[in-house]
Protein backbone atom coordinates (compact mmCIF):
# COMPACT_ATOMS: atom_id res chain seq x y z
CA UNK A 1 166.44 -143.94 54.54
CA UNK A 2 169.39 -146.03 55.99
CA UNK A 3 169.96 -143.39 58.62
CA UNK A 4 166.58 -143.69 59.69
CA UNK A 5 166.78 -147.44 59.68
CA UNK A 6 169.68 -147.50 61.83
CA UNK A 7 168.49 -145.02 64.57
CA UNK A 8 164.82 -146.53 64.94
CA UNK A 9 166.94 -150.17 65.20
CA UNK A 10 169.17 -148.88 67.81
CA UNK A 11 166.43 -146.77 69.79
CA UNK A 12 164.17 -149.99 69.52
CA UNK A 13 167.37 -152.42 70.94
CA UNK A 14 167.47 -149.58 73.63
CA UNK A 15 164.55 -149.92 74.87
CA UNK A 16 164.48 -153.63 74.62
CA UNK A 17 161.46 -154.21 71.91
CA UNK A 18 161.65 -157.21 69.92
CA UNK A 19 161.56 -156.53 65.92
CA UNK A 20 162.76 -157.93 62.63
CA UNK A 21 163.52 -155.76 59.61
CA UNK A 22 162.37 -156.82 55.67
CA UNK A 23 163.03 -155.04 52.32
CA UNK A 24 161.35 -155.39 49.64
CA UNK A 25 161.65 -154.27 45.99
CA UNK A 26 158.98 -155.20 42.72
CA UNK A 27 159.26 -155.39 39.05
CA UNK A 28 155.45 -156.38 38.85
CA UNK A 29 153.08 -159.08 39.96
CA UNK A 30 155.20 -162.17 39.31
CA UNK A 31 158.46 -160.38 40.66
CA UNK A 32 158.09 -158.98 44.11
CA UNK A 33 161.57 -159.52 46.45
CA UNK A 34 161.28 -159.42 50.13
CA UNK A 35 164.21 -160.29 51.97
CA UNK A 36 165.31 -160.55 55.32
CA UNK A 37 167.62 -157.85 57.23
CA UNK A 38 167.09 -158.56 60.36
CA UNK A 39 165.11 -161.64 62.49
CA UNK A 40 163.52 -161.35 65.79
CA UNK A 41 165.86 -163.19 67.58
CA UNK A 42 168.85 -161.46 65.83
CA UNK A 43 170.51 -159.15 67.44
CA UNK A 44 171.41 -155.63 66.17
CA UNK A 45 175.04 -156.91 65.48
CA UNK A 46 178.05 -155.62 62.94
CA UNK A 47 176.94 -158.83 60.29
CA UNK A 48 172.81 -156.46 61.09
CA UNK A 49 174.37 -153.25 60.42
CA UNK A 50 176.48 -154.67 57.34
CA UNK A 51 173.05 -155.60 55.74
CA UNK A 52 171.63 -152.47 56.62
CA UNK A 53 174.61 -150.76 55.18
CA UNK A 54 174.48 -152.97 51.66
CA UNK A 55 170.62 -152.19 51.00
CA UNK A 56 170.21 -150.33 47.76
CA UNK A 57 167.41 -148.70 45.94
CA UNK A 58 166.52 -151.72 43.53
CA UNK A 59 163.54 -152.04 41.43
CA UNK A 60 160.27 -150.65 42.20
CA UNK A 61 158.06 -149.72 45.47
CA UNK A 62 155.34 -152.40 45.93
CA UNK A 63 154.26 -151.53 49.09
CA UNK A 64 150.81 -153.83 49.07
CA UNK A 65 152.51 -157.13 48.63
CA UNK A 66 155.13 -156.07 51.12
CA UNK A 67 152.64 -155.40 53.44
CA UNK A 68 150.65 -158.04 52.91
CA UNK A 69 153.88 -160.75 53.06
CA UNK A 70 155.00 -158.89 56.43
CA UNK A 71 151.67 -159.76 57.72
CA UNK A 72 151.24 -162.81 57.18
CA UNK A 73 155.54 -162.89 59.10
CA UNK A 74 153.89 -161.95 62.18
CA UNK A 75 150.60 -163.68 62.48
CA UNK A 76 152.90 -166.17 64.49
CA UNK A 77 154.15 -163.93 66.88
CA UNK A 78 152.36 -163.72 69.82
CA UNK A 79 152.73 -160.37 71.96
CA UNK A 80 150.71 -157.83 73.46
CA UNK A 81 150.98 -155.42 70.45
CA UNK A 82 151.90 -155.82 66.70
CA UNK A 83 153.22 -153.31 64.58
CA UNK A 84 154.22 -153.06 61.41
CA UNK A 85 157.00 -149.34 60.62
CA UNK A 86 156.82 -148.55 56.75
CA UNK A 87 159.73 -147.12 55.48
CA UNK A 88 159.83 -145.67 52.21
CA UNK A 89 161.59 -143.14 50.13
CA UNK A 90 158.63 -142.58 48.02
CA UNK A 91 155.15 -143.31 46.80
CA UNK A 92 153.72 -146.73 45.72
CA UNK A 93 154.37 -147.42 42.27
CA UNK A 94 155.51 -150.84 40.01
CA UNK A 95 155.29 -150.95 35.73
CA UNK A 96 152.07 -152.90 36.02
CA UNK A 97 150.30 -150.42 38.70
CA UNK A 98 147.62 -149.31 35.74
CA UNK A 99 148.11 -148.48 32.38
CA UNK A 100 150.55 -145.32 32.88
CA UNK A 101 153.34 -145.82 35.25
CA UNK A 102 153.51 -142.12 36.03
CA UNK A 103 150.18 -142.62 37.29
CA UNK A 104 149.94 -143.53 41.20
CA UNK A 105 146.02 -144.20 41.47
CA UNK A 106 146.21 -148.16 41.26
CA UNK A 107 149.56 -148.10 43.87
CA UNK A 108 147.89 -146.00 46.11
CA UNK A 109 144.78 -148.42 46.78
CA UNK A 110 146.13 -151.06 46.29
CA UNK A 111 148.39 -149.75 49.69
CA UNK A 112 145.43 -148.13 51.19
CA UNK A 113 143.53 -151.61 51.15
CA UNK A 114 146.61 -153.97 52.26
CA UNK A 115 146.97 -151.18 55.23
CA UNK A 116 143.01 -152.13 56.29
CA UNK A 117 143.98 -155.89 55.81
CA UNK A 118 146.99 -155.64 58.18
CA UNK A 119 144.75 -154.02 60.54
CA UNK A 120 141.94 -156.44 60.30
CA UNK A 121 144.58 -158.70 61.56
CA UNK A 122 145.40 -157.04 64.76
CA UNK A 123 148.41 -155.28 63.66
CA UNK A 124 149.05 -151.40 63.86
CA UNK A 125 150.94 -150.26 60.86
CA UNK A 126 152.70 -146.79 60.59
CA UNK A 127 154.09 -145.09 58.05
CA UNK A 128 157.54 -143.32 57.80
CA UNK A 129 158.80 -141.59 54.98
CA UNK A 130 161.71 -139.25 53.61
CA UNK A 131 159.88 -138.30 50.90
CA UNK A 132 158.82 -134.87 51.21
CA UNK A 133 155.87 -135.32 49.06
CA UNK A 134 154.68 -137.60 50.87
CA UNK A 135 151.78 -135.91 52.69
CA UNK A 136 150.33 -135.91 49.52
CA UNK A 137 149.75 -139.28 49.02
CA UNK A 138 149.75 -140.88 52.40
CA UNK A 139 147.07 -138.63 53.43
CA UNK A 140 144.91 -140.76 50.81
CA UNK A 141 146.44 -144.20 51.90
CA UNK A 142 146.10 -143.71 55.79
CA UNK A 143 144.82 -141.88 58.69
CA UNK A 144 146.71 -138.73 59.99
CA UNK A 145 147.69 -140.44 63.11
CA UNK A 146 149.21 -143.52 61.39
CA UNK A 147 152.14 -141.56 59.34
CA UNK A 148 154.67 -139.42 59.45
CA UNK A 149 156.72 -137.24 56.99
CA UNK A 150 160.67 -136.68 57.83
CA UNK A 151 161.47 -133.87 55.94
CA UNK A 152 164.89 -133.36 57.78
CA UNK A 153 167.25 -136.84 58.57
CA UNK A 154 168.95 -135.28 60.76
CA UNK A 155 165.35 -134.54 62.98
CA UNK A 156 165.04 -137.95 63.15
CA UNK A 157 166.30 -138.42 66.75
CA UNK A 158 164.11 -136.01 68.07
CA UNK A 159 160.99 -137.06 66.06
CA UNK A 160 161.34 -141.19 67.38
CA UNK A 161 160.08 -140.94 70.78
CA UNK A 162 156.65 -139.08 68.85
CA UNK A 163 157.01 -141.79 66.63
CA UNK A 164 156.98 -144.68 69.16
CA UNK A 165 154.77 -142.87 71.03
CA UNK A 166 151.89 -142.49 68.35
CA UNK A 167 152.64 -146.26 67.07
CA UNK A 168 152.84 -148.07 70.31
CA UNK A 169 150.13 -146.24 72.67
CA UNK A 170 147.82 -146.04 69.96
């Protein structure tokens, strides 16, 4: 997931788009961490790239709150297009995400609906994961043309112009 971090930042910085990067991380409702990596008017510098580098898998994947709090980051940037890139190394999921943690149904819509709000608000998101499950669950939280699985890292390179492609002209 860092790769692919680190080759969409540099391919964006290439071709000159402004963009910030977040993580986030949840232990339920009360607990949700979302932390700046990168700002908009940061450059993609070695102090970037050392962030990048230090991120580690922490607690769980809240991906509604996360998308909800990145929203709400960019309704005061003004530009011709807004989009939000999810990336994930896995499903939706937090302790308090229904009764049974194994159970995805409650992480799942909750996504599914925060991915409608951030549209409502005039911002494309788009989904990237390594997971390679994740058809099988994205499928249910978005349309076809607003995700994409990477089964292979290393096809990463070849896959970002599709990617910026699909999110950007769509």
């Amino acid at each position: 997931t860092k790769e692919a971090l680190v080759i969409m930042a540099e391919a964006l910085d290439e071709i000159g788009d402004d963009y910030a990067i977040y993580g986030f991380s949840g232990h339920g409702r009360q607990n949700v961490e979302y932390y700046l990596v990168k700002a908009f008017n940061e450059s993609l510098s070695a102090a970037v790239r050392g962030r990048i580098g230090a991120l580690e898998p922490k607690r769980s994947t809240r991906m509604g709150t996360a998308l909800r709090h990145s929203m709400e980051k960019m309704a005061s940037i003004n530009s011709r297009s807004r989009h939000i890139i999810l990336l994930s190394d896995g499903f939706p999921q937090d302790f308090d995400y229904g009764q049974d943690r194994r159970s995805n149904v409650y992480g799942l819509r909750d996504t599914t609906v925060a991915l409608r709000e951030v549209e409502a608000a005039g911002i494309t998101p788009f989904c990237i994961t390594v997971d390679k499950a994740g058809h099988d669950y994205l499928r249910e939280m978005c349309d076809g043309s607003r995700y994409m699985v990477i089964e292979d890292i290393a096809a990463l390179p070849h896959e970002l112009p599709k990617i910026y492609q699909r999110v950007v002209t769509t």
